[in-house]
C-alpha atoms as a PDB file:
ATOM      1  CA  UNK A   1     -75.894 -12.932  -9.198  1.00  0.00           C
ATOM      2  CA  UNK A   2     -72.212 -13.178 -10.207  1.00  0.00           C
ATOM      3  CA  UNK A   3     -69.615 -11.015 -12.001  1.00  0.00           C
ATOM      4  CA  UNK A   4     -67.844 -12.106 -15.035  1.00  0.00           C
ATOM      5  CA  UNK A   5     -65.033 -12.266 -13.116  1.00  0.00           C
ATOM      6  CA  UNK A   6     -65.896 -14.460 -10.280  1.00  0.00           C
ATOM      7  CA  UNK A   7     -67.149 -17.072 -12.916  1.00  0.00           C
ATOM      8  CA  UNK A   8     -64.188 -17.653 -14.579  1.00  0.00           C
ATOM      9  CA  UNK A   9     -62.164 -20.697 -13.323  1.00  0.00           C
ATOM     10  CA  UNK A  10     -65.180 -21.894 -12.273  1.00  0.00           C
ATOM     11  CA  UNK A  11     -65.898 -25.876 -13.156  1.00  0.00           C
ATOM     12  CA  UNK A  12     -69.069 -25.477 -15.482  1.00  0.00           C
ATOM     13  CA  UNK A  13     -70.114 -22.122 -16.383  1.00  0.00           C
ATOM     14  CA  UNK A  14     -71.160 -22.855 -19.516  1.00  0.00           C
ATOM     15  CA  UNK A  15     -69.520 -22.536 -22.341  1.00  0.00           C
ATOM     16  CA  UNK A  16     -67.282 -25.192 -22.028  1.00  0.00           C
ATOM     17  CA  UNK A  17     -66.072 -26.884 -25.639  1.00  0.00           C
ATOM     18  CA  UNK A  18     -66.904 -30.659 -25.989  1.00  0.00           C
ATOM     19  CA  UNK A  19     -63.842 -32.642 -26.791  1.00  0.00           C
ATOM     20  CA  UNK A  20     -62.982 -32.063 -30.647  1.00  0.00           C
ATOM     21  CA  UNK A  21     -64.215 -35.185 -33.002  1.00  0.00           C
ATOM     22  CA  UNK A  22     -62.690 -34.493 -36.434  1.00  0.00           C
ATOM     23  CA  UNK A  23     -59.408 -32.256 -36.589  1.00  0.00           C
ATOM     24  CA  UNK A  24     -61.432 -30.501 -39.107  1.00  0.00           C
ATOM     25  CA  UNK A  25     -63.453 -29.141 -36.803  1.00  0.00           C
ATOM     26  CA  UNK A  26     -61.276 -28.245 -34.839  1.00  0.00           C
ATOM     27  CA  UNK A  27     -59.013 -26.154 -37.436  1.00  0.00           C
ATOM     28  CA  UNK A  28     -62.659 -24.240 -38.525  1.00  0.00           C
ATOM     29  CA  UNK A  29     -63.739 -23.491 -35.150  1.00  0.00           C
ATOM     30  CA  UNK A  30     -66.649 -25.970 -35.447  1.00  0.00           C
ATOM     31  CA  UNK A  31     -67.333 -26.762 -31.874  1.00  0.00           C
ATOM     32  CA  UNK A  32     -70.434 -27.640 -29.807  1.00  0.00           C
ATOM     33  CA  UNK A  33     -70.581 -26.069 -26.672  1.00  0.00           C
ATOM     34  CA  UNK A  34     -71.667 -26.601 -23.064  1.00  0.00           C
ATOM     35  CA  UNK A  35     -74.967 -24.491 -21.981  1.00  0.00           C
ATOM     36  CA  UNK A  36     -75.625 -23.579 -25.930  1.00  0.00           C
ATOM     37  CA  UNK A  37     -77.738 -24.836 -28.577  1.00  0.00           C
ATOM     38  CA  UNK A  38     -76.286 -26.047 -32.057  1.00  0.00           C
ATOM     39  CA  UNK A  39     -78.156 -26.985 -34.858  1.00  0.00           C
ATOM     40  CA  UNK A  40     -77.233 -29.631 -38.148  1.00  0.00           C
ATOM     41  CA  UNK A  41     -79.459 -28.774 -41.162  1.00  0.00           C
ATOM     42  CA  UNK A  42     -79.936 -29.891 -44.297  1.00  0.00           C
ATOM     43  CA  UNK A  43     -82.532 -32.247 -46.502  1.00  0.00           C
ATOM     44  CA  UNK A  44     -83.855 -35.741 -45.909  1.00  0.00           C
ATOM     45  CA  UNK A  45     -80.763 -38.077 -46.371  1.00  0.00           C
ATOM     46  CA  UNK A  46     -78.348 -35.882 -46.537  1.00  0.00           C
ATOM     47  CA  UNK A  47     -76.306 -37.295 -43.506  1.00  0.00           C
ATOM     48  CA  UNK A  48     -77.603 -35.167 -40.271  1.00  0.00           C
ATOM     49  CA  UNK A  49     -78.114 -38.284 -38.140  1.00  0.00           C
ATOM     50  CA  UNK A  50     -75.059 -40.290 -39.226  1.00  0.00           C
ATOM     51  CA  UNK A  51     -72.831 -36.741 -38.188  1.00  0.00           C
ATOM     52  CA  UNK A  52     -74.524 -36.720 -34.934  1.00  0.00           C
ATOM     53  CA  UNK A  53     -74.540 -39.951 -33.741  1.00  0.00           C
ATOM     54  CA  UNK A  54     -71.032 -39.976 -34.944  1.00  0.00           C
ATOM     55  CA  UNK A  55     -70.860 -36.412 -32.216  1.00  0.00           C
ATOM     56  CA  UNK A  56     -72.204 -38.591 -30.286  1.00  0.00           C
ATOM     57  CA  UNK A  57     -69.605 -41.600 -29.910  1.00  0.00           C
ATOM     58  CA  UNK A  58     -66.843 -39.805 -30.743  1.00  0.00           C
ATOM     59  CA  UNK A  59     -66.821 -36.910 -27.560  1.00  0.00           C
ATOM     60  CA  UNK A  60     -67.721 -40.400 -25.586  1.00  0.00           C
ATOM     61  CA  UNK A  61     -69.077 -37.943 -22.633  1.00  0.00           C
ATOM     62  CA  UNK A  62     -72.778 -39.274 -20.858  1.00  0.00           C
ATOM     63  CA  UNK A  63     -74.992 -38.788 -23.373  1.00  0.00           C
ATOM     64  CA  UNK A  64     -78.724 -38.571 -24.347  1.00  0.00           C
ATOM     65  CA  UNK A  65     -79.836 -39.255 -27.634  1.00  0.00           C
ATOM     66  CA  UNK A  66     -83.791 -38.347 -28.501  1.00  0.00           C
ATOM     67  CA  UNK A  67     -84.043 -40.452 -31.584  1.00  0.00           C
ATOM     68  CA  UNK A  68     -87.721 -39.233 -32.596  1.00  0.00           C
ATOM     69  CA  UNK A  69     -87.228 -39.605 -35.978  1.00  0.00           C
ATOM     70  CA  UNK A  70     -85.543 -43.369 -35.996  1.00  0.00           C
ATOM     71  CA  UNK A  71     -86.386 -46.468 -34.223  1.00  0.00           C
ATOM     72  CA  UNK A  72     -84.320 -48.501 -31.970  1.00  0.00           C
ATOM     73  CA  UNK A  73     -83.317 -51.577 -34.414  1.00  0.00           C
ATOM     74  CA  UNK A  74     -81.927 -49.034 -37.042  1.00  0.00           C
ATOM     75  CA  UNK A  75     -80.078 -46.363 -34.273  1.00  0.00           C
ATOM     76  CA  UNK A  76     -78.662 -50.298 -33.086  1.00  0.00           C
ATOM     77  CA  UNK A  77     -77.440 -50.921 -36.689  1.00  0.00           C
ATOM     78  CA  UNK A  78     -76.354 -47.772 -37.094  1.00  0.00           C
ATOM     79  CA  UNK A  79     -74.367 -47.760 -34.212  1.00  0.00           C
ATOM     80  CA  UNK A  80     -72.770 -51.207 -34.508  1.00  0.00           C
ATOM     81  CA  UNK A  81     -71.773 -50.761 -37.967  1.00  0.00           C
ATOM     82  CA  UNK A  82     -70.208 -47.189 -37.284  1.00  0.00           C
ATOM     83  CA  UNK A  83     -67.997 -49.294 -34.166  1.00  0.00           C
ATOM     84  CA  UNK A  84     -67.276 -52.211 -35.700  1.00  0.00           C
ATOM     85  CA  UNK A  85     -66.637 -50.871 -39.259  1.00  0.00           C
ATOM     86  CA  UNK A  86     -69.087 -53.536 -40.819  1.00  0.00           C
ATOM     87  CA  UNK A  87     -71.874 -52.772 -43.466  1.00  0.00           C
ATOM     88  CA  UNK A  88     -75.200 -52.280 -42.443  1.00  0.00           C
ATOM     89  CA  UNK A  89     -76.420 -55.412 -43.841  1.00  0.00           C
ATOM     90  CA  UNK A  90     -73.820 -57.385 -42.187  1.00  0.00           C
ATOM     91  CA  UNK A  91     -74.720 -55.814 -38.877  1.00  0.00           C
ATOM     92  CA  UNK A  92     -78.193 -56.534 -39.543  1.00  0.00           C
ATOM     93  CA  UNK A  93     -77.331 -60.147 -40.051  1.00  0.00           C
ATOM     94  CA  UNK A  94     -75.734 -60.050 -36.689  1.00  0.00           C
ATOM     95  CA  UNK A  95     -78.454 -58.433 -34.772  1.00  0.00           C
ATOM     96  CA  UNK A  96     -80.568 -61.162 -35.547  1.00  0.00           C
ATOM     97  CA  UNK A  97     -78.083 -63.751 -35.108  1.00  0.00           C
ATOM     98  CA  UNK A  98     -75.455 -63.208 -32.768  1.00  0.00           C
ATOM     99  CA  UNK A  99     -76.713 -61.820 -29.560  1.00  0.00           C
ATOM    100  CA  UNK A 100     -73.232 -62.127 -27.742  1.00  0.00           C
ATOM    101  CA  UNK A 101     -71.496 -60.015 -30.259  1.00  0.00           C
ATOM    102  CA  UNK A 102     -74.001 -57.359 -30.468  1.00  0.00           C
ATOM    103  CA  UNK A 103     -73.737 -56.633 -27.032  1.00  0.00           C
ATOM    104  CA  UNK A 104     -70.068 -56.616 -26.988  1.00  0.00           C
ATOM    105  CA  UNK A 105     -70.210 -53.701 -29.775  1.00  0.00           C
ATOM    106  CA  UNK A 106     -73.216 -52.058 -28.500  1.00  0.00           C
ATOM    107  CA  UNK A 107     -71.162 -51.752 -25.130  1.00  0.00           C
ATOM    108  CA  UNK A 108     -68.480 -49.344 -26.619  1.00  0.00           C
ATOM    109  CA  UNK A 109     -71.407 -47.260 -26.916  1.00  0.00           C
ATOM    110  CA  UNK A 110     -72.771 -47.289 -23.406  1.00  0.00           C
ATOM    111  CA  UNK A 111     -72.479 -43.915 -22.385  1.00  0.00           C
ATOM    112  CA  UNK A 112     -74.944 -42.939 -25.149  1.00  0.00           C
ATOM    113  CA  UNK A 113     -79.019 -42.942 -22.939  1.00  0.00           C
ATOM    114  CA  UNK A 114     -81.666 -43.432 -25.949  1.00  0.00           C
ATOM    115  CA  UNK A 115     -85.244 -42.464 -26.176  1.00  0.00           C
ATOM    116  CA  UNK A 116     -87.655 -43.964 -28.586  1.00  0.00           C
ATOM    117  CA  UNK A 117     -90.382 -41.356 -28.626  1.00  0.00           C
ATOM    118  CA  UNK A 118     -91.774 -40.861 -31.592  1.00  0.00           C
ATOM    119  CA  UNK A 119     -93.273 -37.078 -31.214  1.00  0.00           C
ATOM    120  CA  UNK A 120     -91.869 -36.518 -27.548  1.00  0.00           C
ATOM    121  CA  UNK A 121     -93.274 -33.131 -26.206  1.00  0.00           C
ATOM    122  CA  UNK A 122     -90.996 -30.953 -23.883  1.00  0.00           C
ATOM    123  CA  UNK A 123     -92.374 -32.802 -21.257  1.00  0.00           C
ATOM    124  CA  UNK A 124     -91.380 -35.552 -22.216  1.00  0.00           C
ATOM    125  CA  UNK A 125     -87.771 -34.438 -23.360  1.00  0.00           C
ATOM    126  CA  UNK A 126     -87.467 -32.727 -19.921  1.00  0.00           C
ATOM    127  CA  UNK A 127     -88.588 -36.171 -18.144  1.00  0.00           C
ATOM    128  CA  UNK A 128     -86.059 -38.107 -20.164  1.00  0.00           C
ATOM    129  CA  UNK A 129     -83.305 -35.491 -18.562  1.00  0.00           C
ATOM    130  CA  UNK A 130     -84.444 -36.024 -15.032  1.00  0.00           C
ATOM    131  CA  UNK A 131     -84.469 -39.946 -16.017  1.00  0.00           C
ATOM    132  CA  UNK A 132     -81.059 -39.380 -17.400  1.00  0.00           C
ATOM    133  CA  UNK A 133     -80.229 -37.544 -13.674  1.00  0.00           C
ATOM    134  CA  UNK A 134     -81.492 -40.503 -11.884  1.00  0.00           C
ATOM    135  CA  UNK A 135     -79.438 -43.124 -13.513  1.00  0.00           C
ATOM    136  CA  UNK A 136     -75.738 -41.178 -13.881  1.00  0.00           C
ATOM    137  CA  UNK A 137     -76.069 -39.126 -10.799  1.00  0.00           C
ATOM    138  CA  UNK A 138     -75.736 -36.113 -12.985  1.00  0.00           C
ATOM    139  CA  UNK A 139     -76.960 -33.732 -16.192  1.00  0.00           C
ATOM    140  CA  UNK A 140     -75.922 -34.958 -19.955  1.00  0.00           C
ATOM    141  CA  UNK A 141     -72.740 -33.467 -20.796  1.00  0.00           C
ATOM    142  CA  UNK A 142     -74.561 -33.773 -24.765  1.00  0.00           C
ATOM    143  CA  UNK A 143     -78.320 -33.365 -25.833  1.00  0.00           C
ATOM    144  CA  UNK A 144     -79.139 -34.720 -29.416  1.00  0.00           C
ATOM    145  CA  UNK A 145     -82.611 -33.943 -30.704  1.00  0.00           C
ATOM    146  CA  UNK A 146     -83.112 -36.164 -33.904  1.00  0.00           C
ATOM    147  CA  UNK A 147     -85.390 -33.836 -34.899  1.00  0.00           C
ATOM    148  CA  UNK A 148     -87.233 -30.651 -34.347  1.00  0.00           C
ATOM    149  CA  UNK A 149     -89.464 -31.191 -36.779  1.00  0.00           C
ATOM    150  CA  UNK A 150     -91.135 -34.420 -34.525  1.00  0.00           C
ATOM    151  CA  UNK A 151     -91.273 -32.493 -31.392  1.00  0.00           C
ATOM    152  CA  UNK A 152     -95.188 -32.134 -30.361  1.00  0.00           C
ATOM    153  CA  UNK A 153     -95.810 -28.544 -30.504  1.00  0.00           C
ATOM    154  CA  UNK A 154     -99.258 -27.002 -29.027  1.00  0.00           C
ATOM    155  CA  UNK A 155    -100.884 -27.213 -31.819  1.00  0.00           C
ATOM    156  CA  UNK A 156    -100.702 -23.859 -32.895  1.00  0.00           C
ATOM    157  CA  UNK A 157     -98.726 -22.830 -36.335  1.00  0.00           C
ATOM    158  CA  UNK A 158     -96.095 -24.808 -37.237  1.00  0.00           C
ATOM    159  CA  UNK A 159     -93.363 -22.496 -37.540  1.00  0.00           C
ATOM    160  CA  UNK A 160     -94.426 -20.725 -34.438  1.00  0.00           C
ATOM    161  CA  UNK A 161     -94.118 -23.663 -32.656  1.00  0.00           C
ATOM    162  CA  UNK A 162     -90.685 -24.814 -33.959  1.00  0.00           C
ATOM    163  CA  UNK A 163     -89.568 -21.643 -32.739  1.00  0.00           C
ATOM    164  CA  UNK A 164     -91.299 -21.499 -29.189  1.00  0.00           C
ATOM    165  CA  UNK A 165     -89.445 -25.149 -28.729  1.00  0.00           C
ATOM    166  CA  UNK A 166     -86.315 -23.616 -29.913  1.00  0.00           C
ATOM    167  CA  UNK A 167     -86.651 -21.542 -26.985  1.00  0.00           C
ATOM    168  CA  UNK A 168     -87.014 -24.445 -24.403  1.00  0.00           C
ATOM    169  CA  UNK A 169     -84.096 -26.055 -25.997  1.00  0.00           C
ATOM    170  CA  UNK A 170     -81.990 -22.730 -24.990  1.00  0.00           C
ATOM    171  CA  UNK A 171     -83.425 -22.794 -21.179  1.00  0.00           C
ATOM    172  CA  UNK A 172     -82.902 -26.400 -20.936  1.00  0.00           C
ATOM    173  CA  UNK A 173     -79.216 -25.950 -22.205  1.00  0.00           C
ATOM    174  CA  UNK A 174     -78.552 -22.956 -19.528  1.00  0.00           C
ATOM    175  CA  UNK A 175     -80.758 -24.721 -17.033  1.00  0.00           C
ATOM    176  CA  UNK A 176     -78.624 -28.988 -17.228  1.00  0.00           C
ATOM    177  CA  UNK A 177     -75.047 -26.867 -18.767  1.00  0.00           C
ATOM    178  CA  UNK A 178     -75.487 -29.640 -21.692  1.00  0.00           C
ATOM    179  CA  UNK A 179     -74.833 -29.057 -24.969  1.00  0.00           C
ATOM    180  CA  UNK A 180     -77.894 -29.404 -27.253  1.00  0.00           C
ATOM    181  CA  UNK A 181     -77.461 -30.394 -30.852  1.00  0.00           C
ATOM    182  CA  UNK A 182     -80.641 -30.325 -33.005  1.00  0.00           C
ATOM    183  CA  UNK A 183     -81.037 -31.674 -36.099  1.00  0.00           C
ATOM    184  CA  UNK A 184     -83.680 -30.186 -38.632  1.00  0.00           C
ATOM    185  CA  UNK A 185     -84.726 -29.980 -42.366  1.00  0.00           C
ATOM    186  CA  UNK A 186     -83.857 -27.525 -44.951  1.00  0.00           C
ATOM    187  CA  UNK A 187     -86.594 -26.439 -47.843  1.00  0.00           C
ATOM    188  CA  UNK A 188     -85.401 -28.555 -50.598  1.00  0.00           C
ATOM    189  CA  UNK A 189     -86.419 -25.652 -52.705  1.00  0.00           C
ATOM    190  CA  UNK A 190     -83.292 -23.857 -52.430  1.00  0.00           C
ATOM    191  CA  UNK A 191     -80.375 -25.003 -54.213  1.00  0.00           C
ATOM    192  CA  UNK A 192     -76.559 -25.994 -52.281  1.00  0.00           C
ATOM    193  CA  UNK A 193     -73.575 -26.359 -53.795  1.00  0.00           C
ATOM    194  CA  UNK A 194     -73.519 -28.412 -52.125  1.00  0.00           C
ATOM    195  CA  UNK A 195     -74.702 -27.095 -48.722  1.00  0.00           C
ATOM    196  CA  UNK A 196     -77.373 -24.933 -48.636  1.00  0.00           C
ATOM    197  CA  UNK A 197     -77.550 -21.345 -47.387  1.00  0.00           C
ATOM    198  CA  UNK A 198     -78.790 -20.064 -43.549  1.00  0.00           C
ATOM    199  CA  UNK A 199     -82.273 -19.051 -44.977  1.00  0.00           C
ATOM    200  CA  UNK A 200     -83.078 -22.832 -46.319  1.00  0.00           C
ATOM    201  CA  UNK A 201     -83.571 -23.725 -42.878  1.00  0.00           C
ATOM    202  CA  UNK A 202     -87.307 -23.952 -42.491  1.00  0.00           C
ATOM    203  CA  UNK A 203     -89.611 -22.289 -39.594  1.00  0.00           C
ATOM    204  CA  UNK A 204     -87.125 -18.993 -39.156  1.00  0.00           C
ATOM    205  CA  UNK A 205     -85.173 -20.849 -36.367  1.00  0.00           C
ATOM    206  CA  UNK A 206     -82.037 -19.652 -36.802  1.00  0.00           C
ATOM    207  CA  UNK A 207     -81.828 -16.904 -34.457  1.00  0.00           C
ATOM    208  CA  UNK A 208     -81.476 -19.346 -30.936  1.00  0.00           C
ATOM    209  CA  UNK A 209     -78.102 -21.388 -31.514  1.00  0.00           C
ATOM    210  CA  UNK A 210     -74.678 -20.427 -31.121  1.00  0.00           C
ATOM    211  CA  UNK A 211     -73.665 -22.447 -34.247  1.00  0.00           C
ATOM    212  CA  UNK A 212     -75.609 -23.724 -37.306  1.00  0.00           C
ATOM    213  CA  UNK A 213     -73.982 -25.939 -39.864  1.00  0.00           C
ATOM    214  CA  UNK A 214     -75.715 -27.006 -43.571  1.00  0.00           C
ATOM    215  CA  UNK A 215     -74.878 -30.619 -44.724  1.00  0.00           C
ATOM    216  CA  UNK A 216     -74.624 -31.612 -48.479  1.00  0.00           C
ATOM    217  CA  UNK A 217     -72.562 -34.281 -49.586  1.00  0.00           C
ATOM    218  CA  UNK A 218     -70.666 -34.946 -53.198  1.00  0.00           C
ATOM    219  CA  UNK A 219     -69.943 -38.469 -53.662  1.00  0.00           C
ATOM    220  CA  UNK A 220     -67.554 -39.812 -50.612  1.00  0.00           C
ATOM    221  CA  UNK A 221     -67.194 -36.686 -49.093  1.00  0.00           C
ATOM    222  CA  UNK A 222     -69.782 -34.842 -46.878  1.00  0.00           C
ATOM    223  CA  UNK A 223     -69.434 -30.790 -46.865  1.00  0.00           C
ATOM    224  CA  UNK A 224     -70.420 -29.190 -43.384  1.00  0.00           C
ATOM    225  CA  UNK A 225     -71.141 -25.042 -44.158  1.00  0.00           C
ATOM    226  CA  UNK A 226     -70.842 -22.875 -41.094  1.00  0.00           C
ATOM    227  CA  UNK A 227     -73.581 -20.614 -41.776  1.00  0.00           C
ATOM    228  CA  UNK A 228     -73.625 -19.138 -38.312  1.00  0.00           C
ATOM    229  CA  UNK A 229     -71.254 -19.460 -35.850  1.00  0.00           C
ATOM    230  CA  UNK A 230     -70.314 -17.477 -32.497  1.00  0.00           C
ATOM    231  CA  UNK A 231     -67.147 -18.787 -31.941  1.00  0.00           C
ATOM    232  CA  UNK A 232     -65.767 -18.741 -35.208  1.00  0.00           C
ATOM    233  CA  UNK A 233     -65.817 -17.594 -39.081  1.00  0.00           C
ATOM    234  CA  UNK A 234     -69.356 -18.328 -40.703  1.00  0.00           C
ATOM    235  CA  UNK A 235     -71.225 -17.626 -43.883  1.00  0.00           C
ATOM    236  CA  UNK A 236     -74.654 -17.424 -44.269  1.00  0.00           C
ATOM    237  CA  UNK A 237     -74.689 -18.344 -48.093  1.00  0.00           C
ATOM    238  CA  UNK A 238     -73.133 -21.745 -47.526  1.00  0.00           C
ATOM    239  CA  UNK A 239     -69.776 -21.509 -49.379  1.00  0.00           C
ATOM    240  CA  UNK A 240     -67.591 -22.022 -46.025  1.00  0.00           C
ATOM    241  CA  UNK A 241     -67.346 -25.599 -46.082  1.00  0.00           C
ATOM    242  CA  UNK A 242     -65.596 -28.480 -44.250  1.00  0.00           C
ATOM    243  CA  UNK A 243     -65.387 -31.632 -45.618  1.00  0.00           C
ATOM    244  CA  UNK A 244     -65.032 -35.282 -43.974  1.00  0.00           C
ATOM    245  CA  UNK A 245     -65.060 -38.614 -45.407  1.00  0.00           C
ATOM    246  CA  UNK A 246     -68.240 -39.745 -45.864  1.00  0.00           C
ATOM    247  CA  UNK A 247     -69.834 -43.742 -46.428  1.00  0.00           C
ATOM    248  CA  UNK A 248     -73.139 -43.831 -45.590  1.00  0.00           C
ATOM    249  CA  UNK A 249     -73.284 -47.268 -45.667  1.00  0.00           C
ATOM    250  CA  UNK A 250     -70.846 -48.283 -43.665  1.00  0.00           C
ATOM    251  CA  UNK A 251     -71.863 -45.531 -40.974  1.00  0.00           C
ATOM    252  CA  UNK A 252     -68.246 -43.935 -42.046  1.00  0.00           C
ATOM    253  CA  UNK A 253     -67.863 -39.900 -40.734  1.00  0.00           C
ATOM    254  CA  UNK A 254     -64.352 -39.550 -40.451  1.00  0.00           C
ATOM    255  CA  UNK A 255     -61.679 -36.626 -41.155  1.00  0.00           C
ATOM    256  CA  UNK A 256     -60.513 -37.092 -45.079  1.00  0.00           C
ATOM    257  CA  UNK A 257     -56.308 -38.293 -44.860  1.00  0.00           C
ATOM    258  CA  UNK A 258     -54.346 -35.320 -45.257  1.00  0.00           C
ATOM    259  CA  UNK A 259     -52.288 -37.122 -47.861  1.00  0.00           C
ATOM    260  CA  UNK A 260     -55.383 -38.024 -49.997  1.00  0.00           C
END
């Protein structure tokens, strides 16, 4: 037991801001945070992965990335083209062709731990942190679950589920002090403009993380809504947007020039 008081100053008490990624995050108070759960929503293709693994190169802090929803050659092209600026079918080309530079760009993005696990179960995902312990001699710093929707549940109801692993997410954040980021779907019934409200996200889960952002993108740019947010101003219809430059393929997340 501790008062507030005796906590602060204290290395790792949660809370802790990861280090800013896009200046326009930083200027809208769009910030993950150590020992809290974050969540990037929005419809199939809409951009969720590309903005995390983006997170996830850009705060360059030990990382682990549970890619359920991707396999290893595309998170590799993905990757590769977002560091070396290349198209994906260029990359592609390279993957299969030359080894030697591969590695070279793949090692920019060494502190980033992968896991292939195509419907991991907390188990698993809790396995995968001790793993992660074992080989950096500490915690993650960042969590990325890519995405909720391919987490095993118990078989019970779906929604139920999602929610009872939403509540894992937020022990295992306050238990390793890492930031979690968790990417899910929105119903594609409900209509953005072009990010969608708080109550598209499916399964009721909104109620766990500190900050919850919708995606929806309008031709180069990609629009990030704060539609709940702790830290800073939020609202739940969507219409709070950020935007950032936005190529999908060229794996391009970046902020938009100030003089454009």
């Amino acid at each position: 037991m501790r008062t507030l008081v005796r906590s602060v100053g204290r290395a790792s008490i949660g809370g802790e801001p990861l280090p800013s990624c896009f200046k326009s995050f930083e200027s809208s108070k769009i910030v993950m945070r150590r020992s809290e759960v974050s969540m990037f929503a929005g419809a199939p293709g809409v951009g969720k992965s590309t903005l995390a693994l983006a997170l996830a190169l850009k705060t360059n802090v030990p990382t682990l990335y549970i890619s359920a929803d991707t396999n290893a050659h595309t998170m590799a092209m993905r990757l590769a083209s977002m560091i070396s600026g290349k198209n994906q079918t260029d990359v592609e080309e390279k993957l299969n062709t030359d080894v030697g530079w591969t590695k070279a760009i793949l090692q920019k993005g060494s502190h980033i731990v992968w896991s292939f696990e195509s419907s991991p179960t907390l188990q698993d995902i809790d396995e995968e942190v001790q793993a992660f312990e074992e080989l950096w001699g500490c915690a993650p710093t960042l969590i990325v679950v890519d995405n909720l929707m391919d987490v095993a549940t118990d078989g019970g109801e779906e929604f139920a589920s999602m929610r009872a692993i939403m509540k894992e997410l937020k022990y295992l954040a306050r238990a390793t002090n890492a930031a979690i980021v968790v990417l899910h779907h929105t119903s594609e019934a409900v209509p953005g403009n072009p990010c969608q409200p708080r109550s598209a996200i499916q399964g009721k889960v909104s109620q766990l993380p500190a900050l919850i952002c919708t995606l929806g993108t309008v031709g180069t740019s990609l629009g990030v809504a704060s539609v709940k947010n702790r830290y800073g101003r939020a609202d739940a219809g969507g219409t709070l947007m950020t935007w950032l430059a936005f190529n999908p393929e060229y794996m391009y997340v970046e902020d938009i020039p100030e003089n454009s």
